[in-house]
Structures are given as structure tokens and as C-alpha cells.
C-alpha atoms as a PDB file:
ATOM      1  CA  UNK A   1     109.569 140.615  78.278  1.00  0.00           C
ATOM      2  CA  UNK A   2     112.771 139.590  76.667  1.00  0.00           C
ATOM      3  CA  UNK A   3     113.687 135.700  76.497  1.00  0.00           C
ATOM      4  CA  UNK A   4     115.080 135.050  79.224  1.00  0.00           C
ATOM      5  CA  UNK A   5     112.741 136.252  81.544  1.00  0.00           C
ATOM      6  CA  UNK A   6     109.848 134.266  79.360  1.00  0.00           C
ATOM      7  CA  UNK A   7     111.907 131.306  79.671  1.00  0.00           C
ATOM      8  CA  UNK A   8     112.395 131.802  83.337  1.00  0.00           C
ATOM      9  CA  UNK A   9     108.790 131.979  83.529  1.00  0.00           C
ATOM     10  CA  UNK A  10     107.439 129.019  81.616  1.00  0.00           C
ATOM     11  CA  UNK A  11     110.040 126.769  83.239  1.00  0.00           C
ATOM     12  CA  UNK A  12     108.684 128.284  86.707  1.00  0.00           C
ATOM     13  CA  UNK A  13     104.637 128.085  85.732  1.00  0.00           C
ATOM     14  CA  UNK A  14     105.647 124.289  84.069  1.00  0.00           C
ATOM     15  CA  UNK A  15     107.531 122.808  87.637  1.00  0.00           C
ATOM     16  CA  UNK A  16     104.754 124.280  89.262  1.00  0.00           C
ATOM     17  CA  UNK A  17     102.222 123.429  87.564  1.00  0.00           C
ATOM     18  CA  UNK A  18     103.317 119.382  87.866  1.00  0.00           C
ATOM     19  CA  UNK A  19     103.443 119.877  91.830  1.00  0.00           C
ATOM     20  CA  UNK A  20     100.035 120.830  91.995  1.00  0.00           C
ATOM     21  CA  UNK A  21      98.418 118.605  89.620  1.00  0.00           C
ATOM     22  CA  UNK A  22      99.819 115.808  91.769  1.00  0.00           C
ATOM     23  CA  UNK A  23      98.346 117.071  95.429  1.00  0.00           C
ATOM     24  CA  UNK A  24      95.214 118.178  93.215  1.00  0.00           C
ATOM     25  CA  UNK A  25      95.213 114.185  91.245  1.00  0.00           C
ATOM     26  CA  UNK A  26      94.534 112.968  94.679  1.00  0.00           C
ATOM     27  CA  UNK A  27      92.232 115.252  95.838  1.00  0.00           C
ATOM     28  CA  UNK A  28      89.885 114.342  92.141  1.00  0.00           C
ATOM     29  CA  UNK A  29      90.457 110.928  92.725  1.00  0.00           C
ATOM     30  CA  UNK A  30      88.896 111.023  96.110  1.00  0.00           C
ATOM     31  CA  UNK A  31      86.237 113.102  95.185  1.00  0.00           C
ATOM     32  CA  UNK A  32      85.539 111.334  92.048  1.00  0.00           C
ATOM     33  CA  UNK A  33      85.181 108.147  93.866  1.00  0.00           C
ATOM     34  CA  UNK A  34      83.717 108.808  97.279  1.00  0.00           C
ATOM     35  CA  UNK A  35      82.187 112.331  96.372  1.00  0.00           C
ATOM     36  CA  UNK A  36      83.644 113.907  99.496  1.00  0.00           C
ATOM     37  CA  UNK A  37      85.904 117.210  99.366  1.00  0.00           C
ATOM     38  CA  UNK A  38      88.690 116.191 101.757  1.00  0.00           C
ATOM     39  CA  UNK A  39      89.921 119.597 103.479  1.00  0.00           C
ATOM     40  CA  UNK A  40      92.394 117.344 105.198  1.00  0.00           C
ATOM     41  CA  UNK A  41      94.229 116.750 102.138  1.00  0.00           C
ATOM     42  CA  UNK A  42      96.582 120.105 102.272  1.00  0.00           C
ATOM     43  CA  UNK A  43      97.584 118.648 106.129  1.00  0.00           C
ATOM     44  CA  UNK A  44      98.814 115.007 104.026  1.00  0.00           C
ATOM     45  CA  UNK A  45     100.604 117.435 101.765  1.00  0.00           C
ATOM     46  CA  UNK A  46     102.394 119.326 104.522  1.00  0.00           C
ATOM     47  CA  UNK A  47     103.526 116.229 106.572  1.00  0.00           C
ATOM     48  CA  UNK A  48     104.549 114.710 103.348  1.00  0.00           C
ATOM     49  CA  UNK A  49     106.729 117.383 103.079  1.00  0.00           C
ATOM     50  CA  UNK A  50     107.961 117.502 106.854  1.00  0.00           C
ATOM     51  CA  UNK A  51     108.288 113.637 106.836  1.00  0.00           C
ATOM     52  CA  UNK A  52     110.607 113.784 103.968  1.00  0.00           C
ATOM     53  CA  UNK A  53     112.480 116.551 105.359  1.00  0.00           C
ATOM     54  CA  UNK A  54     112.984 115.089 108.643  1.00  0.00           C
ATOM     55  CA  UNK A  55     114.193 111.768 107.258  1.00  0.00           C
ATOM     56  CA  UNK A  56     116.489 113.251 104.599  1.00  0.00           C
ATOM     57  CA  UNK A  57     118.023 114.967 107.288  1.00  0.00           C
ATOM     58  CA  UNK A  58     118.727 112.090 109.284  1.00  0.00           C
ATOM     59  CA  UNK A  59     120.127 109.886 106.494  1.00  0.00           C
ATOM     60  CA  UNK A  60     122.770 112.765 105.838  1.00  0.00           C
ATOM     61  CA  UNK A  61     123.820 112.817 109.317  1.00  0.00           C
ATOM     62  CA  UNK A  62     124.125 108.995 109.116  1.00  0.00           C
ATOM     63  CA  UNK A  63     126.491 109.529 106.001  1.00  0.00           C
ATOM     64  CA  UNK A  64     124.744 108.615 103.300  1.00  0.00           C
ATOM     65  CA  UNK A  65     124.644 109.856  99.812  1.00  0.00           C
ATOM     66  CA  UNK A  66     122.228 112.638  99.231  1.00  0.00           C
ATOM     67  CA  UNK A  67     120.731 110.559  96.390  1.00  0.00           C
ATOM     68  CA  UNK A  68     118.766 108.157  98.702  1.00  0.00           C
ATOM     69  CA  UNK A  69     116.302 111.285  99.259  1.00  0.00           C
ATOM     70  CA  UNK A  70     114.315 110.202  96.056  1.00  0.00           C
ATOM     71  CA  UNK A  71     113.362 106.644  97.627  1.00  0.00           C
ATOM     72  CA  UNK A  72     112.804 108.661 101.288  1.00  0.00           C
ATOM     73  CA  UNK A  73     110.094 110.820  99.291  1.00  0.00           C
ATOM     74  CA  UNK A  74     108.189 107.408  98.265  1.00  0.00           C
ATOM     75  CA  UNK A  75     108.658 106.065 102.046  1.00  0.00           C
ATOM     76  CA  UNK A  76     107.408 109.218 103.159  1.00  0.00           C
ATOM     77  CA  UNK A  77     103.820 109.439 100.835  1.00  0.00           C
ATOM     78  CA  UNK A  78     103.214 105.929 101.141  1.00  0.00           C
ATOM     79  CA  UNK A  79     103.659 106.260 104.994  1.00  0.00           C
ATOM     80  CA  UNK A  80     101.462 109.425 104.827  1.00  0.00           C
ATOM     81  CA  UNK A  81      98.857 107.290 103.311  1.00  0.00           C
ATOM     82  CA  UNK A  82      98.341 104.391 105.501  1.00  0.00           C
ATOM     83  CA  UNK A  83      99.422 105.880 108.516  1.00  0.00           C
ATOM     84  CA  UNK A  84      96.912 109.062 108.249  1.00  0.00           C
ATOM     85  CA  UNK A  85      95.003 108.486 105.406  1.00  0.00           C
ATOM     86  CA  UNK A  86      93.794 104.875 106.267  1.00  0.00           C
ATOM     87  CA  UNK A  87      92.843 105.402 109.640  1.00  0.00           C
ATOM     88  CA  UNK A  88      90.833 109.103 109.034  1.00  0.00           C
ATOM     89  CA  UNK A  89      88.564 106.564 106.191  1.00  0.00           C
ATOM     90  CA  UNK A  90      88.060 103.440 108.311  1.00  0.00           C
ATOM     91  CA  UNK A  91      87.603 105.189 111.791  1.00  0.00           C
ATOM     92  CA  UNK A  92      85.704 108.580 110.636  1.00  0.00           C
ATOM     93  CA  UNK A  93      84.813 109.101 107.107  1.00  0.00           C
ATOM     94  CA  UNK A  94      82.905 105.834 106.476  1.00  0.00           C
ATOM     95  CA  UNK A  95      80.478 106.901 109.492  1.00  0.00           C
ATOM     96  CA  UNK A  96      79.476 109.900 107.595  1.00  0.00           C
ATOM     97  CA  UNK A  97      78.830 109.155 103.406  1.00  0.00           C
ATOM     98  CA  UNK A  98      75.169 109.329 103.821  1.00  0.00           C
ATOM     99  CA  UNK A  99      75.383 112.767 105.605  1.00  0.00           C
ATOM    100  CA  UNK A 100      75.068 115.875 103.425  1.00  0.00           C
ATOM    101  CA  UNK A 101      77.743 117.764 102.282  1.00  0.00           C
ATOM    102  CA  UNK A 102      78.709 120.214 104.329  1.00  0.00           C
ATOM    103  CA  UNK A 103      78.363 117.853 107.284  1.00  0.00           C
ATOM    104  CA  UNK A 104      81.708 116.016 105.654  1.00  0.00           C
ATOM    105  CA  UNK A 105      83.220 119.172 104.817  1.00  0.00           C
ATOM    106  CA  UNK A 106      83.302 120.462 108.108  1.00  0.00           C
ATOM    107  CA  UNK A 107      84.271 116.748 109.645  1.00  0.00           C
ATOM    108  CA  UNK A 108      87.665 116.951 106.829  1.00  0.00           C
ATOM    109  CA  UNK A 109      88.422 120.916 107.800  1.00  0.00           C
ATOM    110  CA  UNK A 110      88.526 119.937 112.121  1.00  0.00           C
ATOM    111  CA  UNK A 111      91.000 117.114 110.956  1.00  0.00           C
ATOM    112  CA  UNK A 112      92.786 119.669 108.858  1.00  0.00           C
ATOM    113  CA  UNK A 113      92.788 121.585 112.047  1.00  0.00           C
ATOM    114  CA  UNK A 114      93.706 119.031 113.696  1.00  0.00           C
ATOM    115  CA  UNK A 115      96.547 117.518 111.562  1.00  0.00           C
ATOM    116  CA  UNK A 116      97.943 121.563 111.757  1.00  0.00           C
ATOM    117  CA  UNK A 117      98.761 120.995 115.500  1.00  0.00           C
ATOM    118  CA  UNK A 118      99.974 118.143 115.560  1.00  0.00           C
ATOM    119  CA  UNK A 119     102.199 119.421 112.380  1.00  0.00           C
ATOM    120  CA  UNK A 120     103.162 122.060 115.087  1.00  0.00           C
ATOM    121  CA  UNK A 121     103.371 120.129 118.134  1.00  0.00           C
ATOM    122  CA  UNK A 122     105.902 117.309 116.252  1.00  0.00           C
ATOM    123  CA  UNK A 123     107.804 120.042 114.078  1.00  0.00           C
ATOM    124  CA  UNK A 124     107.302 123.453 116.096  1.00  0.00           C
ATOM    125  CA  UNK A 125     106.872 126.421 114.261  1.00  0.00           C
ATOM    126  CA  UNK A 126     110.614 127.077 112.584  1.00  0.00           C
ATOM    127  CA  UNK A 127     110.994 126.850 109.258  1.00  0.00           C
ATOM    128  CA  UNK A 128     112.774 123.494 107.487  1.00  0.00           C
ATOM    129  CA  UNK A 129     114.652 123.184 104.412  1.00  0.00           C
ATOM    130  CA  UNK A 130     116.433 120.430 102.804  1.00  0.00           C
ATOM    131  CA  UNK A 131     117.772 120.934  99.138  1.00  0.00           C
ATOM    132  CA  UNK A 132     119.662 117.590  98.937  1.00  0.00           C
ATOM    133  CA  UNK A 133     117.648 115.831  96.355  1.00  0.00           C
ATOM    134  CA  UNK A 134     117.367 119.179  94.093  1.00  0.00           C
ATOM    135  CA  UNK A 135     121.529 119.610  94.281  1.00  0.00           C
ATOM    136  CA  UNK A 136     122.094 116.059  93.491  1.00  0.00           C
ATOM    137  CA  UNK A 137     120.254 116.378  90.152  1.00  0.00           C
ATOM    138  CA  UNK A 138     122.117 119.373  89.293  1.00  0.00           C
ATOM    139  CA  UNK A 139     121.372 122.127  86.607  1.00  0.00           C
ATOM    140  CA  UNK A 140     120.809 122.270  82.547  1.00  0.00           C
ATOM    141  CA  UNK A 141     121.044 125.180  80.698  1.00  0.00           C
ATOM    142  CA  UNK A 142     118.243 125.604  78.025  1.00  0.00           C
ATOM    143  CA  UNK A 143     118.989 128.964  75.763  1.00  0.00           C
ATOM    144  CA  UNK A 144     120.967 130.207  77.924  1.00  0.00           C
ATOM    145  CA  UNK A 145     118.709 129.893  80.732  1.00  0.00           C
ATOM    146  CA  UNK A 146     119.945 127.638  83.451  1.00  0.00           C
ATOM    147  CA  UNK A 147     117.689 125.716  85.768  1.00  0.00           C
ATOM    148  CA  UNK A 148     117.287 122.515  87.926  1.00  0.00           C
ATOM    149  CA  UNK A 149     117.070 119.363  86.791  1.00  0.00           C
ATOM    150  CA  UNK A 150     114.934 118.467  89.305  1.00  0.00           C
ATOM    151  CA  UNK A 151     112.271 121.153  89.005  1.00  0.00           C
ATOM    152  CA  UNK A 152     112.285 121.194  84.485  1.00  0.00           C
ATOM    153  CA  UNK A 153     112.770 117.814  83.976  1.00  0.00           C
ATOM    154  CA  UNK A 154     111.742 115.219  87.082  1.00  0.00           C
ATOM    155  CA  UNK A 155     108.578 117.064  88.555  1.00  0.00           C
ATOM    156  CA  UNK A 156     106.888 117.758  84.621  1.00  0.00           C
ATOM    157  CA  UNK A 157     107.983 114.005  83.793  1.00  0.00           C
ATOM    158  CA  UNK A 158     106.546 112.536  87.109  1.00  0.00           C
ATOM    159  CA  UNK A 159     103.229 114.550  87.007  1.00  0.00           C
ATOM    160  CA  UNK A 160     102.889 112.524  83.290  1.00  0.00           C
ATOM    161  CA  UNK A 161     104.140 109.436  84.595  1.00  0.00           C
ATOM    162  CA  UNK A 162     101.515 109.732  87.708  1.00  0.00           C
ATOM    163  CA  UNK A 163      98.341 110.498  85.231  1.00  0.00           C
ATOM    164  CA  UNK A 164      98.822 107.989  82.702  1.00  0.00           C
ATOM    165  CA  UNK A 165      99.764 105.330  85.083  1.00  0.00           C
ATOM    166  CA  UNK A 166      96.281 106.346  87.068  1.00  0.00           C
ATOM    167  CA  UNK A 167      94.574 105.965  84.024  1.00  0.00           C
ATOM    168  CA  UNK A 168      95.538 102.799  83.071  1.00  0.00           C
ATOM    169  CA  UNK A 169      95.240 101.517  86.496  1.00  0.00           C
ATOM    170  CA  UNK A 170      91.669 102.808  85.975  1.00  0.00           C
ATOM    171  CA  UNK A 171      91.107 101.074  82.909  1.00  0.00           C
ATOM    172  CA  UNK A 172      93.071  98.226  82.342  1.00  0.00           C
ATOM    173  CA  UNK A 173      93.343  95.869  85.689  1.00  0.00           C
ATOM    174  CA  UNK A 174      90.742  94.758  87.980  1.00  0.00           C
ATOM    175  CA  UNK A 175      90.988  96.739  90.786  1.00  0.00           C
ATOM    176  CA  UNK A 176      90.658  99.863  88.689  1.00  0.00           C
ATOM    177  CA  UNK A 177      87.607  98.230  87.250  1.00  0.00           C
ATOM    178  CA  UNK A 178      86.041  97.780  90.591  1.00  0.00           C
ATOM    179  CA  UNK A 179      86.610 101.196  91.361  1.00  0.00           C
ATOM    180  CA  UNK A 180      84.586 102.517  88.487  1.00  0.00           C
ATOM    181  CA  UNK A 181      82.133 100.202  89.143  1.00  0.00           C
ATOM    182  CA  UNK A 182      81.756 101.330  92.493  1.00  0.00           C
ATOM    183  CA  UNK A 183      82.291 105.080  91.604  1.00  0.00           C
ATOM    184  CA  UNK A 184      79.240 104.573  88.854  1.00  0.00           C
ATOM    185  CA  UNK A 185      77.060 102.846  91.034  1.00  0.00           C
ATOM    186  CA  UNK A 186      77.673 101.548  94.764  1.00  0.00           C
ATOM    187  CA  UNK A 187      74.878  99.761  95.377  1.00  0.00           C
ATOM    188  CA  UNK A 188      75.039  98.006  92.038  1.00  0.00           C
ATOM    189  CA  UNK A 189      78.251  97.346  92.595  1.00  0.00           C
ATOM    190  CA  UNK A 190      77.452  95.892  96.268  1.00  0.00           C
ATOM    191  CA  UNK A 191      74.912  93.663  94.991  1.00  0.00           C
ATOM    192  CA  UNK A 192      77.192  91.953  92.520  1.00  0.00           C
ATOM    193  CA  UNK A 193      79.560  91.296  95.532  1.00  0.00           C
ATOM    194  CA  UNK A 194      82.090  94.080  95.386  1.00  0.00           C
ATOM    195  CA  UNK A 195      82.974  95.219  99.023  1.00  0.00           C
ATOM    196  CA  UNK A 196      82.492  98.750  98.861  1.00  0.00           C
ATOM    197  CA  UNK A 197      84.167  99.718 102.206  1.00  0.00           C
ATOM    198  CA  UNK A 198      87.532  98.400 100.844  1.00  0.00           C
ATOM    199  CA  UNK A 199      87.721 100.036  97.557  1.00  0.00           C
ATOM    200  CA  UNK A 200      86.475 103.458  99.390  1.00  0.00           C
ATOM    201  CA  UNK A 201      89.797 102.504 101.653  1.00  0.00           C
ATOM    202  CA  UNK A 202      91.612 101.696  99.281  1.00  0.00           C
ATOM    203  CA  UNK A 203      90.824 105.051  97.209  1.00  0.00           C
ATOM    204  CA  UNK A 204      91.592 107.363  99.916  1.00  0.00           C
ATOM    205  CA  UNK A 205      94.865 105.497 100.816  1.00  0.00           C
ATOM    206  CA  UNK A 206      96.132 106.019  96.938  1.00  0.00           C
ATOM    207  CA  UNK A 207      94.869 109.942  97.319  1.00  0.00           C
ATOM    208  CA  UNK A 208      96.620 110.125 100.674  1.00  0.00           C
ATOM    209  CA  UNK A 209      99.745 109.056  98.802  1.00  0.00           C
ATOM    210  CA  UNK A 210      99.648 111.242  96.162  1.00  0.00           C
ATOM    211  CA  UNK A 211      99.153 114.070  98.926  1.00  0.00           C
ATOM    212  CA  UNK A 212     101.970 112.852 100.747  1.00  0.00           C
ATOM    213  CA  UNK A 213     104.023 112.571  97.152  1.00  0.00           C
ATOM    214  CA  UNK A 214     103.243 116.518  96.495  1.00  0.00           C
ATOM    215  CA  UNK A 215     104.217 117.434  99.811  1.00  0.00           C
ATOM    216  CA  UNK A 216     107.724 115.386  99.303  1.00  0.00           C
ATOM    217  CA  UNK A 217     108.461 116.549  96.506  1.00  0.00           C
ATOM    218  CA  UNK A 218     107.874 119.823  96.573  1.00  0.00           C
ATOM    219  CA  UNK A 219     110.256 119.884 100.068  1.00  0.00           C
ATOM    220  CA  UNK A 220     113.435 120.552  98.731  1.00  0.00           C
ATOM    221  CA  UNK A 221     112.399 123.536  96.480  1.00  0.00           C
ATOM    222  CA  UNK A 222     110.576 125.510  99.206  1.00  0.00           C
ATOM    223  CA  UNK A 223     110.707 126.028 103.087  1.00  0.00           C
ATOM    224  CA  UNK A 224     108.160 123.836 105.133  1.00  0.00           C
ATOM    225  CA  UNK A 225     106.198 125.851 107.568  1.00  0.00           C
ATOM    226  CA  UNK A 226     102.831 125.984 109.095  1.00  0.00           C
ATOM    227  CA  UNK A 227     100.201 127.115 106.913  1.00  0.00           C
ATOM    228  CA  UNK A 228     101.483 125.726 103.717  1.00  0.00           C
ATOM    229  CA  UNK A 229      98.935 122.919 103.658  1.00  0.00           C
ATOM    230  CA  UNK A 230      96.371 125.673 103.362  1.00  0.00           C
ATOM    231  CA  UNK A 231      97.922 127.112 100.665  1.00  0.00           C
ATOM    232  CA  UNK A 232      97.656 124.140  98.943  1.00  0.00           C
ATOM    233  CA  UNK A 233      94.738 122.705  99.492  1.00  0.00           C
ATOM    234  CA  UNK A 234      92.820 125.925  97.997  1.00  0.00           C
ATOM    235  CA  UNK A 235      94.517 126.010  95.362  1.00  0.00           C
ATOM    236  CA  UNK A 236      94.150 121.979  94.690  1.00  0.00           C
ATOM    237  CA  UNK A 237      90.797 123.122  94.977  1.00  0.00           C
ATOM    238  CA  UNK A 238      90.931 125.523  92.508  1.00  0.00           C
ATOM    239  CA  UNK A 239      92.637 123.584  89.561  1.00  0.00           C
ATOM    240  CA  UNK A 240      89.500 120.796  90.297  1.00  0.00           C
ATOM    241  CA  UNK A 241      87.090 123.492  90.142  1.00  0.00           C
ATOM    242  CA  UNK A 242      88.731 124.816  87.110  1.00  0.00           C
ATOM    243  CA  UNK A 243      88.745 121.236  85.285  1.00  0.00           C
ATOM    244  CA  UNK A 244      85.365 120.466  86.708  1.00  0.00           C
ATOM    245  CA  UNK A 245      84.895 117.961  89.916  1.00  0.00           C
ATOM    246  CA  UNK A 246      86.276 114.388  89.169  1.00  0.00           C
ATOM    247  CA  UNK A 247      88.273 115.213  86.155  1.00  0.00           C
ATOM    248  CA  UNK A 248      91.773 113.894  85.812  1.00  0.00           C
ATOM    249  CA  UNK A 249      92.910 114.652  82.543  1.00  0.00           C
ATOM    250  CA  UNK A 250      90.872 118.020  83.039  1.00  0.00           C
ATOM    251  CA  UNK A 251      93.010 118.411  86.376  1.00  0.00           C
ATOM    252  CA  UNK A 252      96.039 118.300  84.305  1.00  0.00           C
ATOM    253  CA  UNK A 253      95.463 121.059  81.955  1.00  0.00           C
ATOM    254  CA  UNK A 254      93.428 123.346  84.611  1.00  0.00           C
ATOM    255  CA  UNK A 255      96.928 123.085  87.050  1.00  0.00           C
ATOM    256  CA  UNK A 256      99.345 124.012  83.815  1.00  0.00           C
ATOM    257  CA  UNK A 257      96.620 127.098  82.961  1.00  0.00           C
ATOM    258  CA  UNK A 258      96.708 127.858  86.385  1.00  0.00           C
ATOM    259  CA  UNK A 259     100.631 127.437  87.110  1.00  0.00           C
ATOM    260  CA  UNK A 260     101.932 128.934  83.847  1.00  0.00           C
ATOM    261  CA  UNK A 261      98.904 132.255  84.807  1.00  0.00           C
ATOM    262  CA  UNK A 262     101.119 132.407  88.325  1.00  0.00           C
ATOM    263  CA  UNK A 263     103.993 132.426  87.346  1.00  0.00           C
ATOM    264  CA  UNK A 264     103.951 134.767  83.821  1.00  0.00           C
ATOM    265  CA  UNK A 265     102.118 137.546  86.764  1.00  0.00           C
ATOM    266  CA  UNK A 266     105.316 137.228  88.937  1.00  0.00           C
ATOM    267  CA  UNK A 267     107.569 138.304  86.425  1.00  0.00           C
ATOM    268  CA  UNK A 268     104.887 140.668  84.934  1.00  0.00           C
ATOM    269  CA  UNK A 269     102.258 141.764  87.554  1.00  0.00           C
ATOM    270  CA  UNK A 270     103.980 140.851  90.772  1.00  0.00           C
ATOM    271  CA  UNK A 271     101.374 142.809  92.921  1.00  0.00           C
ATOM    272  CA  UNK A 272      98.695 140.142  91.324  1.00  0.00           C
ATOM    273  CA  UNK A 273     100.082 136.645  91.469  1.00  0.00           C
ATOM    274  CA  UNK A 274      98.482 135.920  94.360  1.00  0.00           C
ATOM    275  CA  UNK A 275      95.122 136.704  92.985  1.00  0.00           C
ATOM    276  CA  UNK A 276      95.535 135.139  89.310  1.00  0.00           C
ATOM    277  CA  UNK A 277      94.874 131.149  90.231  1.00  0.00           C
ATOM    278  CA  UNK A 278      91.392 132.516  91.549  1.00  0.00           C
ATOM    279  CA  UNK A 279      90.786 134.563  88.784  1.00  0.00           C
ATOM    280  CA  UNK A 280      91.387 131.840  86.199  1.00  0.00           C
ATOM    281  CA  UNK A 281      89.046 129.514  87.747  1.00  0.00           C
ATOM    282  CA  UNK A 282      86.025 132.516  88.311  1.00  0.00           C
ATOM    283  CA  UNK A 283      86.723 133.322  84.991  1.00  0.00           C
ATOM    284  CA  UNK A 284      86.148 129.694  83.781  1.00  0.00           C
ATOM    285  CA  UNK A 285      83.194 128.701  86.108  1.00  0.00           C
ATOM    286  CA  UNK A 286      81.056 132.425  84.807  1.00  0.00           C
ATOM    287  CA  UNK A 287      81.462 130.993  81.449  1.00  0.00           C
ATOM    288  CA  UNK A 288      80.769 126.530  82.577  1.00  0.00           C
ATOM    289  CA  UNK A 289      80.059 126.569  85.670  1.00  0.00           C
ATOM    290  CA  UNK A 290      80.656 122.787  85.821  1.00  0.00           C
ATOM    291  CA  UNK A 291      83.895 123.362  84.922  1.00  0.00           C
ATOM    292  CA  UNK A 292      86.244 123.029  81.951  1.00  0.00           C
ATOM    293  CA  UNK A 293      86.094 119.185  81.437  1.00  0.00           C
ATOM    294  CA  UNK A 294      82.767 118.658  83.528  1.00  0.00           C
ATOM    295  CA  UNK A 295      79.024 117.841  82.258  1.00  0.00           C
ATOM    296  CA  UNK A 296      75.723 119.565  83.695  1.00  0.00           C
ATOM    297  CA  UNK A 297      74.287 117.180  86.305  1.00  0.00           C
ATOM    298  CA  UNK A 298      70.598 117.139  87.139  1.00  0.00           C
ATOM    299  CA  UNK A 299      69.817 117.593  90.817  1.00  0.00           C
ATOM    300  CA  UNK A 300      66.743 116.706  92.239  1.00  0.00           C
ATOM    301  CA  UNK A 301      64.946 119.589  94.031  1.00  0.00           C
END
């Protein structure tokens, strides 16, 4: 592989990498919280994508500058999030945290069924593309290798921004306090006269979000079509299975093992890249099968 190529790679495995550490920072955030595996996360992700699609499409026709797409991806997730993700905690989710597990799998995969259709019925099945936020940012050329500015420099930076912003928003201020009280210990937390219900809300809202804010961003560097909230959602599911189930900071370094593995195969192993995500995480989980970043956890039996 000469230099070029291996540039062309790590820039490729490095923008990816960011995209799905963001859809995947949601999905550990909800799990870590509320301890439920949302299926319906990769449907968020798509109609973040289709949402900011659609509505960059209509500010162009309006006449406006192609630079107003970057505050339409923020209207989009955030509208993703209380519009979808609100309503699927308040009106279905909170009837079923005391039911096992796969009971609230299955209940997230029919509303990831769900949210497919209606991704058809609004959208149809035609594929959409809208590059104006990726032209506006223009290129750089790094060793001779030129590439977006938008996919080397905004997505990698944002991804950082997003984890040590949830971090300290974890740590340092009193809502993220509640949350790990809550997380830690919900009836504790209840009987000290934090309203459970609301942070759970409030949790799935930000997740919801940061689903939306994959989907968005990742809209002007691919084509929006059915079936790619599938494709995200396993392999969201296979970076948090990587780092081990709840872990953020784990999350980050599972997606850039798992992003820079993808991409190297394209260029290398084309007739494998599909495969090497999966790999990477059985590979990790026959060695800690918690995960990476994760700690045995006694089960009663």
C-alpha cells in the first residue's frame, strides 16, 4: 500500500469512525441509563438524515445560502428527539422497564418496523442526496491527498466535541448528577425525591438527538434510502458491544478500531469489509466477553 492509498484510508476509517460513535453515543447513553437496547434507534438515525435532506432542499429552492444546512442538521436531531423520541418513552417504553429483556427488545424492533414505513410512506423508496453542506466546506489537501473538509476535519472534531461535552454534562452540573444517581440506583434515587420518569425522558430525548445528529450529518456524504437505519443500528451495536455495554469513552475507541478495520479492508480486502466490524467485536468479546472497557457483573441465577 503506497501513501496515498494509506492516507486515503485512515482519513476514510477516521470520518467514519466519528459518524458512528455519535449514533452509537446515544444508543450507550440510553442503555447505560435505562438498561434497554433501543432497536428503534437506527429508524431516528435514518429520519435524521431524511429530515435534513428534505429541509436543505427546500431552503435552496427558497434561495438561501447552502451554509444554513449546518443549523438545519441541529433543527433536524433536536426535532427527531422530541418529536419521536419523547413520545415512544412517555407513551410506550415507561409501561415496560420491569419486563424482561427481550420483551423490550422486541417492543423497540416493531417501532423500528414501524418507523421504516412510515420512512417509506413520507419519503417513498427513491434514493435522496444533498451534498450542500459538504461543498460549502470545501477540500484540504494533506500530502498530497485531497479530501473534504467536512468529512477530515468537522465530523472527527464534532464526535470530540459531543463526548467531552457528555461527560462533563455527566459530571459537572446537576442534571447530569441526577442522572447518575438514577442510573446507580433508581429507587434510591426516588426516595430522596428525584423523579425518575423525567430523567428516563429526558435521557432518551438527548439519545434521540444524537440519533437524529448521526443521521444529519452523515446525509450529505451518502444517499438516504430504506434500510440504512439497519445498517446502522447493528453496527452501533457492535462498537457498544465492542467497548462493553454503557461505555462512552470505551464507545469512542471501539467505533475508531472498528471504522479505521473497515475502511483499511476496502482498500485492501474489498471482498471482506463487510464482514470486518463483526469480526473485530467477536474477536474482542472471545477474549472479554464484557467487552473492552466493561467489568464482569454478577447475575443472580
Amino acid at each position: 500500500m503506497n501513501l496515498t492509498l494509506f492516507l486515503l484510508a485512515l482519513f476514510d476509517g477516521i470520518s467514519y469512525a466519528a459518524l458512528i460513535f455519535i449514533v452509537a453515543l446515544g444508543l450507550t447513553l440510553i442503555f447505560g441509563v435505562m438498561r434497554i437496547l433501543n432497536v428503534a434507534h437506527g429508524s431516528l438515525y435514518a429520519i435524521g438524515a431524511y429530515a435534513t435532506a428534505s429541509l436543505t432542499g427546500w431552503m435552496l429552492s427558497l434561495g438561501f445560502a447552502p451554509v444554513l444546512a449546518f443549523p438545519l442538521m441541529l433543527v433536524s436531531a433536536i426535532l427527531v428527539g422530541v418529536l419521536l423520541g419523547g413520545p415512544i418513552e412517555w407513551l410506550l417504553l415507561r409501561r415496560i422497564y420491569h419486563k424482561p429483556e427481550v420483551l423490550q427488545l422486541l417492543v423497540t424492533f416493531a417501532v423500528f418496523m414501524i418507523l421504516e414505513d412510515v420512512q417509506r410512506l413520507v419519503w417513498g423508496t427513491q434514493p435522496y442526496f444533498q451534498a450542500s453542506a459538504l461543498q460549502a466546506l470545501g477540500n484540504v489537501t494533506v500530502l498530497g491527498v485531497t479530501y473534504t473538509v467536512y468529512q477530515l476535519i468537522l465530523l472527527p472534531v464534532l464526535a470530540l466535541v459531543l463526548l467531552l461535552g457528555l461527560r462533563v454534562f455527566l459530571r459537572h452540573t446537576i442534571i447530569g448528577k441526577l442522572i447518575l444517581a438514577t442510573t446507580e440506583d433508581r429507587e434510591a434515587a426516588q426516595s430522596i425525591g428525584i423523579d425518575a420518569d423525567r430523567v428516563f425522558l429526558f435521557t432518551f430525548i438527548v439519545g434521540a438527538v444524537l440519533a437524529g445528529l448521526g443521521g444529519a450529518l452523515a446525509s450529505p456524504t451518502t444517499s438516504i434510502l430504506p434500510g440504512m437505519g439497519a445498517d446502522m443500528i447493528v453496527l452501533s451495536f457492535a462498537v457498544i458491544a465492542t467497548a462493553g455495554l454503557g461505555q462512552i469513552e470505551g464507545a469512542a475507541v471501539a467505533a475508531l478500531m472498528i471504522g479505521l478495520g473497515r475502511s483499511f479492508a476496502v482498500y485492501l480486502w474489498p471482498e471482506v469489509a463487510v464482514l470486518v466490524p463483526y469480526l473485530i467485536m467477536v474477536l474482542v468479546l472471545l477474549v472479554r466477553p464484557e467487552g473492552l472497557f466493561g467489568s464482569p457483573v454478577a447475575r443472580k441465577i
